[in-house]
Protein backbone atom coordinates (compact mmCIF):
# COMPACT_ATOMS: atom_id res chain seq x y z
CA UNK A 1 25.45 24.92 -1.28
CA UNK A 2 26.80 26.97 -4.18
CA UNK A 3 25.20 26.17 -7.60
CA UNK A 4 28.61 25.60 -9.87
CA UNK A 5 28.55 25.23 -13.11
CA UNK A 6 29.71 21.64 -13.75
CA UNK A 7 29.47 21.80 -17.83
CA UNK A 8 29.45 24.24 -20.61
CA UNK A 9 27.16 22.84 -24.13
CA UNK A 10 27.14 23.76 -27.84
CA UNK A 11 24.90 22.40 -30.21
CA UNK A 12 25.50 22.30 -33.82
CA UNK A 13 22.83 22.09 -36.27
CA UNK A 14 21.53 18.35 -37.07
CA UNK A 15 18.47 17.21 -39.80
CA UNK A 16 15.97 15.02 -38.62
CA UNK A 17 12.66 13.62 -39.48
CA UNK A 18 9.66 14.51 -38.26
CA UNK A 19 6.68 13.34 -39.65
CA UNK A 20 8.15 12.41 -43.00
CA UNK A 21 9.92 15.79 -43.52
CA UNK A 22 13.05 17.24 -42.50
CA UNK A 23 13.48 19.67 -39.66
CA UNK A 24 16.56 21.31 -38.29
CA UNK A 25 17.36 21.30 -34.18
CA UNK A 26 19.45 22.68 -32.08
CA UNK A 27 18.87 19.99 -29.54
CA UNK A 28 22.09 18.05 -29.64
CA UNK A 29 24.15 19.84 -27.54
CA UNK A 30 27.34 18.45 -26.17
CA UNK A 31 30.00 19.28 -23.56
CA UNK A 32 33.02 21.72 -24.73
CA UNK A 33 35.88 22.56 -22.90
CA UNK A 34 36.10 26.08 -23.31
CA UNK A 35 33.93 29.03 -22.10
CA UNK A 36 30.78 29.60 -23.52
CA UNK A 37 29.94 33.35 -24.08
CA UNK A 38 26.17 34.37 -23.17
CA UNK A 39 25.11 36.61 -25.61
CA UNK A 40 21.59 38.91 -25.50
CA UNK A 41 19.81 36.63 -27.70
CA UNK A 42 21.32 33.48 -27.82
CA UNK A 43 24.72 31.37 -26.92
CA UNK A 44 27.51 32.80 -29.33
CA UNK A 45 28.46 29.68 -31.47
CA UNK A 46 25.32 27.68 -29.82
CA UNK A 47 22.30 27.27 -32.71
CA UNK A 48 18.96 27.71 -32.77
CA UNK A 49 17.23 26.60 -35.58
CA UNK A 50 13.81 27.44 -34.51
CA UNK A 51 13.56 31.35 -32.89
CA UNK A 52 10.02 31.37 -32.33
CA UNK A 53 10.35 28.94 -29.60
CA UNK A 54 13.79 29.48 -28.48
CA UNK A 55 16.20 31.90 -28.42
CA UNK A 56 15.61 35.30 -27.97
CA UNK A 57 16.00 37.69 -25.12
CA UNK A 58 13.50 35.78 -22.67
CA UNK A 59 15.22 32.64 -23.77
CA UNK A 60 18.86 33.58 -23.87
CA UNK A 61 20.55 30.44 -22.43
CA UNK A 62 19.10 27.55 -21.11
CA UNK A 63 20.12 25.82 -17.33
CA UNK A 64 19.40 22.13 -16.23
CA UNK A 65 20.22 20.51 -13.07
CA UNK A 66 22.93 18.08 -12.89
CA UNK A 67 21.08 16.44 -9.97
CA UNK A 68 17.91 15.62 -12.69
CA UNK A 69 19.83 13.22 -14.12
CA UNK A 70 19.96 10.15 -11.61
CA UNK A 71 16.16 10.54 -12.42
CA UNK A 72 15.70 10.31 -16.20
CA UNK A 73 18.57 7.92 -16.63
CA UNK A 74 16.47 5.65 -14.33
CA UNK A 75 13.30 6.46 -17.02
CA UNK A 76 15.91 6.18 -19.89
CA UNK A 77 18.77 3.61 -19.07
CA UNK A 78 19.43 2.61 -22.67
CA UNK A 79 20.30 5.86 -23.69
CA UNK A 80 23.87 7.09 -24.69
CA UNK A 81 24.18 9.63 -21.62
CA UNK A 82 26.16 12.86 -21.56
CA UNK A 83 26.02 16.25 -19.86
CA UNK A 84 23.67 18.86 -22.36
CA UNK A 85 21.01 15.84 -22.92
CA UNK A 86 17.99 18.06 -22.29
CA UNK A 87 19.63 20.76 -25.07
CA UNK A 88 20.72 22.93 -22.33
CA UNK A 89 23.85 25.44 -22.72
CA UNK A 90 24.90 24.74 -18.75
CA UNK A 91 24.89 22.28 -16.22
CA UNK A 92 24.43 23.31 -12.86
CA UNK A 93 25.36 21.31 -9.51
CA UNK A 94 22.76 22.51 -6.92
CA UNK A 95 20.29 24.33 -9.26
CA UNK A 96 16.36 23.86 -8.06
CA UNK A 97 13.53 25.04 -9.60
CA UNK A 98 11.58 25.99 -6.35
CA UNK A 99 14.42 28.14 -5.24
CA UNK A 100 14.51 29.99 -8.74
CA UNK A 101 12.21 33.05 -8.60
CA UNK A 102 11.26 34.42 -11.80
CA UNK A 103 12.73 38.38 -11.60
CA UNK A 104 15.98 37.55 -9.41
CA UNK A 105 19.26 38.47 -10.77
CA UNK A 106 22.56 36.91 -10.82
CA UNK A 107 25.90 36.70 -12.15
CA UNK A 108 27.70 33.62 -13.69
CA UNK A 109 31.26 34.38 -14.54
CA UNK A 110 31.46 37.85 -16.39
CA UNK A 111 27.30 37.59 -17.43
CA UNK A 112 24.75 39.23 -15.66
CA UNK A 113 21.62 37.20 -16.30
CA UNK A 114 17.62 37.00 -14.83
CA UNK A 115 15.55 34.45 -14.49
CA UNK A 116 12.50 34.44 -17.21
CA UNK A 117 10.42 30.96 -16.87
CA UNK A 118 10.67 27.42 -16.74
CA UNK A 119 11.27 25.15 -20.62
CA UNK A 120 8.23 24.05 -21.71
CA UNK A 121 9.17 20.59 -23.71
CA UNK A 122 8.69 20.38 -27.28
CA UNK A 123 8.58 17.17 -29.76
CA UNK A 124 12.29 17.87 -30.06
CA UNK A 125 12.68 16.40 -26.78
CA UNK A 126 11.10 13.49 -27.80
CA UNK A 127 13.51 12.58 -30.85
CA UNK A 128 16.80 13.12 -28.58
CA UNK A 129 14.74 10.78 -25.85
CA UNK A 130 13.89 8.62 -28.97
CA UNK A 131 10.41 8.47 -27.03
CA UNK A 132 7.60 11.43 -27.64
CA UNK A 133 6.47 10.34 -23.74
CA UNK A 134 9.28 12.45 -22.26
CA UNK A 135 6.87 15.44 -22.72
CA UNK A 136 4.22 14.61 -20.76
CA UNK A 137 7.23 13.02 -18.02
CA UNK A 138 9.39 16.00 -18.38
CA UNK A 139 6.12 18.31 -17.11
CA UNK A 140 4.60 15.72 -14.79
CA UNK A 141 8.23 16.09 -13.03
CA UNK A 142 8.30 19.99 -12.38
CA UNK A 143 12.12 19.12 -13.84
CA UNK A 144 11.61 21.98 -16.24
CA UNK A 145 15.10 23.83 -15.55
CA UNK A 146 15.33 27.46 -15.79
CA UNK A 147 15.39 30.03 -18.88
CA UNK A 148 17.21 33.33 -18.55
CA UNK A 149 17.23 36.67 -19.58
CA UNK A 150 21.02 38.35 -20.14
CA UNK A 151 21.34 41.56 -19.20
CA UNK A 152 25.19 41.73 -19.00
CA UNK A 153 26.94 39.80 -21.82
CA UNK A 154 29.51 37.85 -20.78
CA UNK A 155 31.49 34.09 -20.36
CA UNK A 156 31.08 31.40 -18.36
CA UNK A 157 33.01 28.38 -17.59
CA UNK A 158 33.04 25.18 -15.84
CA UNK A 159 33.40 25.80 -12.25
CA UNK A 160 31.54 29.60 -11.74
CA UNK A 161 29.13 29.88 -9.06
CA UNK A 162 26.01 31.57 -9.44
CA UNK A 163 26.12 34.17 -7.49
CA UNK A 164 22.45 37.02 -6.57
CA UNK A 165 22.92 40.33 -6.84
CA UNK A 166 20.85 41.06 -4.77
CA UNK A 167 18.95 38.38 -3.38
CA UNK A 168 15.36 38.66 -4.76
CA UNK A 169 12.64 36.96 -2.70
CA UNK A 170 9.19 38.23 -3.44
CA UNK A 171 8.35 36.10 -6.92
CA UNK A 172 6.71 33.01 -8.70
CA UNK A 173 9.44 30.64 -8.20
CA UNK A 174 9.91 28.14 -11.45
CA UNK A 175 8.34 25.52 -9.42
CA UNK A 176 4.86 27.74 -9.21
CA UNK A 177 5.43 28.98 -12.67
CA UNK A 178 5.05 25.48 -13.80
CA UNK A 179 1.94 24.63 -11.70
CA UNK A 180 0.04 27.77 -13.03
CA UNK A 181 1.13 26.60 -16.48
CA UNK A 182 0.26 22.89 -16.21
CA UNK A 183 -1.10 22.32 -12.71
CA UNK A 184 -4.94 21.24 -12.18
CA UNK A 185 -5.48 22.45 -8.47
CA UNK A 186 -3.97 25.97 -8.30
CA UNK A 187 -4.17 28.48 -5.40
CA UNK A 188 -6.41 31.57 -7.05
CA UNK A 189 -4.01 33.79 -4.62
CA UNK A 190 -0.90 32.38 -6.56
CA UNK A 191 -2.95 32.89 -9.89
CA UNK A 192 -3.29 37.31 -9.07
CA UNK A 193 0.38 37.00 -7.64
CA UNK A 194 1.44 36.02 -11.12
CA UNK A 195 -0.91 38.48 -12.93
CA UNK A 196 0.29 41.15 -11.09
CA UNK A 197 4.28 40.53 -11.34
CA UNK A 198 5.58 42.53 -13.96
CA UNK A 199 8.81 39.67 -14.19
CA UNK A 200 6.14 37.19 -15.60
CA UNK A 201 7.00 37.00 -19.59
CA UNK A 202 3.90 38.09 -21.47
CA UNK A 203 3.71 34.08 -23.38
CA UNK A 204 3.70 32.79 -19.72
CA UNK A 205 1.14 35.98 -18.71
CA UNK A 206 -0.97 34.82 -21.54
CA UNK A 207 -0.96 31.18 -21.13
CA UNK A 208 -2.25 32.06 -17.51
CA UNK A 209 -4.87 34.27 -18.44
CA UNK A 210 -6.27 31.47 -20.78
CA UNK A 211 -6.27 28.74 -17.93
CA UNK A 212 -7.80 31.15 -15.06
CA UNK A 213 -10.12 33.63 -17.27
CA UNK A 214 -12.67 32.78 -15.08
């Protein structure tokens, strides 16, 4: 099945309170009709407010599954639902974390992108879910969706396919990336596979080092 692109999201920049102060997200992204463009850093006209935890080359653009959505809304039903709920800048029909191997390459309309790691939630999360227990749900769930890398700039629009070029096998899929990251029972063999990938970002590289020093 072809993984399609079923919805392009922009967030503009929104104050809210967190823990009697204001902070600035990017979270509340929304669907828009046109092309988004995919930039090295960041989504042109997309904003993100905090760059030490998003953004950036290893965090370019962020994809979500359209399928992971019969799921939360059955976690969530009060919830005013709409495509870009989990601050994502695509939807994706037919996009699964175990088949996503860290280090494979694709395009996606005129981009070029890689992918880099799974999203690891943040309190964010929590005020768009108004409930600070999506964190612990959203990693529980191995949901995480998919971070990429862009290494050809370019636009993408409702109805590209995501396409390898060429098809990349021998990786930590997104599914394994989150089990070494959050996992309690984790093959040592898939713990040196990791170390030894040079596609493993050097934040996930450390995080692993720190759970499997021994």
């Amino acid at each position: 099945m072809a993984i399609t692109v079923i919805s392009t999201n922009i967030g503009q920049p929104k104050t809210i309170i967190w823990k009697g102060k204001e902070v600035q997200t990017g979270i509340y992204k929304y669907p828009v009709d046109t092309p988004i463009y995919l930039g090295a850093e960041d989504v042109q006209g997309d904003h993100v407010m905090d760059r030490a935890v998003h953004g950036g080359v290893d965090k370019a653009c962020y994809l979500y599954a359209a399928e992971h959505y019969a799921y939360w809304k059955e976690k969530y039903p009060s919830l005013d639902w709409q495509l870009g709920m989990f601050g994502e800048n695509l939807t994706l029909s037919g996009l699964s974390e175990t088949a996503m191997i860290i280090g494979a390459i694709y395009t996606l309309g005129t981009a070029t992108i890689q992918i880099t790691q799974p999203r690891q939630p943040c309190y964010k999360l929590g005020i768009r879910f108004q409930s600070q227990s999506i964190l612990q749900q959203f990693i529980t769930s191995r949901l995480s969706g998919v971070y990429v890398r862009v290494l050809t700039p370019g636009s993408v629009q409702k109805g590209d396919v995501l396409t390898p070029v060429p098809p990349y096998k021998d990786g930590i899929s997104i599914t394994e990336m989150n089990d070494l990251l959050f996992g309690t029972a984790v093959d040592p063999q898939l713990v040196k596979k990791a170390l030894n990938d040079p596609m493993i970002t050097p934040n996930n590289r450390k995080t692993i080092l720190k759970r499997f020093r021994k």
